[in-house]
Protein backbone atom coordinates (compact mmCIF):
# COMPACT_ATOMS: atom_id res chain seq x y z
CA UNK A 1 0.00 0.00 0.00
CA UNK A 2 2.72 2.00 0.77
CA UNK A 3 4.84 1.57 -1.71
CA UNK A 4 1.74 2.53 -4.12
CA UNK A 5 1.35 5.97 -2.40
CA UNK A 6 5.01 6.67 -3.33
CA UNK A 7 4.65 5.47 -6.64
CA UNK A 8 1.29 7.60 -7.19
CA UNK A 9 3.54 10.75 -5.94
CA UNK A 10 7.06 10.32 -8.32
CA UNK A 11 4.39 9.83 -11.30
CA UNK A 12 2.87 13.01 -10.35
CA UNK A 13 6.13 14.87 -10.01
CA UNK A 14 7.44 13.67 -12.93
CA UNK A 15 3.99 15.35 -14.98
CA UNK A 16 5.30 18.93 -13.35
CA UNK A 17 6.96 21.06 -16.02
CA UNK A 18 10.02 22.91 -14.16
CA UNK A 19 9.48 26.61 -13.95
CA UNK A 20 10.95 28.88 -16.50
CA UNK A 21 14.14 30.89 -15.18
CA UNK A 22 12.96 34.37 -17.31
CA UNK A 23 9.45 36.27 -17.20
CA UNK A 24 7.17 35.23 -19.96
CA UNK A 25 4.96 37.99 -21.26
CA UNK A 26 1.38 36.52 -22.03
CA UNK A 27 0.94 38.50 -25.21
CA UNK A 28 4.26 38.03 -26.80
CA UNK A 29 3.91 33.89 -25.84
CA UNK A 30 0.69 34.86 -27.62
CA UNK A 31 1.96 35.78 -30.70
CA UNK A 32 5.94 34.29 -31.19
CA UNK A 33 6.46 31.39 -32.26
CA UNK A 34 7.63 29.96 -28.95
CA UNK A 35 11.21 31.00 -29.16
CA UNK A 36 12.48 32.10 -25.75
CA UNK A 37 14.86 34.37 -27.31
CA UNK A 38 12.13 36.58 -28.47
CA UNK A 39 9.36 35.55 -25.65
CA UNK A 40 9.82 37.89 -22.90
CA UNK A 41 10.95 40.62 -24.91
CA UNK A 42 7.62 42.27 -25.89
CA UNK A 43 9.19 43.66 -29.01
CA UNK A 44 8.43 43.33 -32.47
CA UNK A 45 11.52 42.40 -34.53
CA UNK A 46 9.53 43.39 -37.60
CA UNK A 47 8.39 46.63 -36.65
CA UNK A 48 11.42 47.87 -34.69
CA UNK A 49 13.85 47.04 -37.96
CA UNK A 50 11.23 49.03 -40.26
CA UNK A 51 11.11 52.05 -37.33
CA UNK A 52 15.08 52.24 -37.43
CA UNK A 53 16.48 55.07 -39.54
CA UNK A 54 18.15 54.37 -42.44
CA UNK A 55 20.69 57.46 -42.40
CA UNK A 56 20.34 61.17 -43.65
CA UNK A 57 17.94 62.29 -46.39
CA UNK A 58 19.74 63.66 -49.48
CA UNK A 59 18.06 66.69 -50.99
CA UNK A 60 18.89 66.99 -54.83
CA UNK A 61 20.82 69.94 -55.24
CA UNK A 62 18.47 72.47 -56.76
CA UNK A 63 18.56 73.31 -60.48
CA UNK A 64 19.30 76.89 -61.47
CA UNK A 65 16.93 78.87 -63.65
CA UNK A 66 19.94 80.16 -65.64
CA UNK A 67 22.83 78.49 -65.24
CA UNK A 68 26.81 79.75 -64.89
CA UNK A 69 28.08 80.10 -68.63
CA UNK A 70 24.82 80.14 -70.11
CA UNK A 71 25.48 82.48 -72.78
CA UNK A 72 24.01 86.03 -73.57
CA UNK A 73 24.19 88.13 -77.26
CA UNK A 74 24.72 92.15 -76.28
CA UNK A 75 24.99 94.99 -78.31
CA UNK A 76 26.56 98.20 -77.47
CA UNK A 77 24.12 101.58 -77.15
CA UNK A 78 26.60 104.30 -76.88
CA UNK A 79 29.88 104.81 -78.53
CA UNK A 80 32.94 104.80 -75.84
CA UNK A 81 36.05 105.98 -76.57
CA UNK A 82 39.37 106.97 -75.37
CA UNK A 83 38.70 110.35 -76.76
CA UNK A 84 35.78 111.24 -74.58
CA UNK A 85 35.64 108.47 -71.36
CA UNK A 86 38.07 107.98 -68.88
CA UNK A 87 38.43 104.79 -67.00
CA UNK A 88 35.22 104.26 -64.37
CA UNK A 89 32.85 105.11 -67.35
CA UNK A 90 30.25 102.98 -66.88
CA UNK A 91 27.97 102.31 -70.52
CA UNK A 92 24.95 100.73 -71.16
CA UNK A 93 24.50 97.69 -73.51
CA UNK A 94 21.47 95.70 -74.17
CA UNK A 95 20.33 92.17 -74.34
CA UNK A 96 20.07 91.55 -78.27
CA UNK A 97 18.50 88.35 -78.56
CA UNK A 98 16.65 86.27 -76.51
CA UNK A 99 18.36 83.96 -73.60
CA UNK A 100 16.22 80.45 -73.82
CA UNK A 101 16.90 78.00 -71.10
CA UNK A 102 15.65 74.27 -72.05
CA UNK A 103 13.70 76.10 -74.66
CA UNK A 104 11.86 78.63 -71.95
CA UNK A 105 12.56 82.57 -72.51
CA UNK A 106 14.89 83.43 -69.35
CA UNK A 107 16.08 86.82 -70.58
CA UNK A 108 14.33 88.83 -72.75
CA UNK A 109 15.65 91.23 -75.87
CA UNK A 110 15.59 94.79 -74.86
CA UNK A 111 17.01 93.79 -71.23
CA UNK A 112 19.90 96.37 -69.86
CA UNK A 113 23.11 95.50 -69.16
CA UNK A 114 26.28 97.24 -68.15
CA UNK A 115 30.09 97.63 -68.43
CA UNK A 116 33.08 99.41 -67.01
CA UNK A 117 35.67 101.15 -68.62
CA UNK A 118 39.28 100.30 -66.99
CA UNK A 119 41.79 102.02 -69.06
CA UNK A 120 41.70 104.90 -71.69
CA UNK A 121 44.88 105.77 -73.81
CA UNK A 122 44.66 108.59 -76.30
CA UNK A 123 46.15 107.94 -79.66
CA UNK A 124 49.74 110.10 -80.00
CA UNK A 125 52.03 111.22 -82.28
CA UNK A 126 53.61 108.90 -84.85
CA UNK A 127 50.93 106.41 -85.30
CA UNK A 128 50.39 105.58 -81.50
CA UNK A 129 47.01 104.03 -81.27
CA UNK A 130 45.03 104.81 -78.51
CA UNK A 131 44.00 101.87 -76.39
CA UNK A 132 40.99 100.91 -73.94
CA UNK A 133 40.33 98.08 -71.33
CA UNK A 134 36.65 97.35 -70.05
CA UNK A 135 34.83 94.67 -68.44
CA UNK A 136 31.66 93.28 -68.59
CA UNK A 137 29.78 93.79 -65.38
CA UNK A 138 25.90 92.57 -64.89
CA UNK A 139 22.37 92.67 -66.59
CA UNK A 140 19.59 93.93 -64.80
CA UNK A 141 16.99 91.75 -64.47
CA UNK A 142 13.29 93.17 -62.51
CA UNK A 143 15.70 94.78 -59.81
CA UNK A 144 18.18 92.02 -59.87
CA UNK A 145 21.59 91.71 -60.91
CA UNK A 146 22.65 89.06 -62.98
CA UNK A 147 26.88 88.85 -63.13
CA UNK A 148 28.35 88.45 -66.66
CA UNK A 149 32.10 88.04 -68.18
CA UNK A 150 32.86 88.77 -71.74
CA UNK A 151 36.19 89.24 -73.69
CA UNK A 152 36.91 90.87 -76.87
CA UNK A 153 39.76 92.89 -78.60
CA UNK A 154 39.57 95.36 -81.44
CA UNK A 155 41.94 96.00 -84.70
CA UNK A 156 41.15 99.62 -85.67
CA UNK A 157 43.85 99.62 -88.95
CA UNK A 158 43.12 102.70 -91.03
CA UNK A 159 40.77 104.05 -88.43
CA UNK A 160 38.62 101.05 -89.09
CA UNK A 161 37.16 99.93 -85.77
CA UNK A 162 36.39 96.15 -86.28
CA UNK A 163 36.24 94.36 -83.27
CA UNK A 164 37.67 90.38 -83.11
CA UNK A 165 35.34 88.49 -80.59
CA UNK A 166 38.22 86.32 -78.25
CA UNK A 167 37.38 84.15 -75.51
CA UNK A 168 34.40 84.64 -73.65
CA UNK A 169 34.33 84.80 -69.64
CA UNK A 170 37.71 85.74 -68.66
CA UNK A 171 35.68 89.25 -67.33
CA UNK A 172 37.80 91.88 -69.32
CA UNK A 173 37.58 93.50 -72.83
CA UNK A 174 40.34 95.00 -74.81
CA UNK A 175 39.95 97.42 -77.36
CA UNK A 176 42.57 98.79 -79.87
CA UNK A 177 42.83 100.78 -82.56
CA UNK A 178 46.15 101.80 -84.74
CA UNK A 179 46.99 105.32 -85.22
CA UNK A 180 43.20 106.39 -83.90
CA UNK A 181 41.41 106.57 -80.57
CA UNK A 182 40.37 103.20 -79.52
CA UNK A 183 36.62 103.21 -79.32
CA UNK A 184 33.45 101.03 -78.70
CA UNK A 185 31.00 101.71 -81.27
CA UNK A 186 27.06 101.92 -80.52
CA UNK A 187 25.61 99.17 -82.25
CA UNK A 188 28.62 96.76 -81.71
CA UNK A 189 27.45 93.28 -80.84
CA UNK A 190 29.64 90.99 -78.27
CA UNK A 191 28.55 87.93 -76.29
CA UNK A 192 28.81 87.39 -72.50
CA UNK A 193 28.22 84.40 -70.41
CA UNK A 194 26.59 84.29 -67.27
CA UNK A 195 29.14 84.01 -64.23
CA UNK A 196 27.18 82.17 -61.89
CA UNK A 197 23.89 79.92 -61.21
CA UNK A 198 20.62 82.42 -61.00
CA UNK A 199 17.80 81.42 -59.08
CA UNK A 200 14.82 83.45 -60.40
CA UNK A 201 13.05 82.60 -56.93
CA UNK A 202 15.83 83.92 -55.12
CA UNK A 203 16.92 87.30 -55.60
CA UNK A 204 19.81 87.14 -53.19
CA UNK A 205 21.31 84.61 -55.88
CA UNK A 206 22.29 86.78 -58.52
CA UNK A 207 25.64 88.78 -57.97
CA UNK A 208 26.06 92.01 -57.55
């Protein structure tokens, strides 16, 4: 009888499951997939991968509405020359054909645009021609100004005043002419380029 009792009692111990050595959280037993690694977490592997950044946000660097070297057709309003301007003249040109970007009007014709005399040499005696230096400075542009560079250089043998378009956007132009005053004549048609990115949208792009 006895040894039944004791026999009744090891059975019954042996049906006891041992008691887990962590803290099981009902909802996550609920829902894993009985892994203990992930039991008594009460996390969401899933979810906490998707919340976790996945570094900075790159912005696209924004696209200018005219950009640098875009080029721009001017003509020349006034005459300048070395007989009548000293260096610090400042004289008007004008935009002389329209400036398209991707096929949209950016600039029109008729637009205002200015330049700087640097040097003025009279012609002399002998022959001496008389030489000037200028530089392309900006087109205004509803208040705003827009920085351009231009280069030229002028022949002016037998008083002729032809000027040789050069290089554009090196900032200066150089006028000569042998034996005679070096002059800019109105109506004279150079081209600039744009010296840096304008953002229509922000005034505070353009150069001064």
């Amino acid at each position: 009888m006895i040894s039944g009792v004791v026999l009744g009692l090891a059975l019954q111990a042996a049906d006891v499951p041992p008691e887990p050595d962590f803290a099981v959280d009902p909802a996550a037993e609920a829902a894993g997939d009985g892994d203990p690694a992930t039991l008594n977490t009460g996390a969401n592997p899933a979810a906490a991968e998707a919340e976790a950044p996945s570094g900075p946000i790159i912005q696209p660097a924004p696209v200018p509405d005219i950009p640098r070297d875009t080029p721009v057709r001017l003509m020349v309003l006034n005459e300048v020359s070395t007989k009548d301007h000293e260096p610090g003249h400042k004289f008007k040109l004008r935009v002389d054909a329209p400036v398209l970007v991707d096929g949209e009007e950016v600039i029109p014709v008729g637009t205002i645009a200015w330049g700087e005399l640097l040097t003025a040499e009279k012609s002399g005696n002998v022959g001496r021609s008389g030489k000037l230096s200028a530089r392309l400075l900006h087109i205004d542009l509803d208040g705003r100004e827009i920085p351009i560079d231009g280069e030229a250089s002028a022949d002016g043998k037998s008083g002729k005043g032809e000027t040789i378009m050069g290089v554009i956007g090196l900032g200066v132009l150089g006028l000569f002419a042998k034996g005679n005053n070096a002059k800019l004549k109105a109506g004279e048609k150079m081209t600039a380029f744009v010296a840096d990115d304008v953002m229509l949208d922000n005034p505070s792009d353009a150069g001064s």
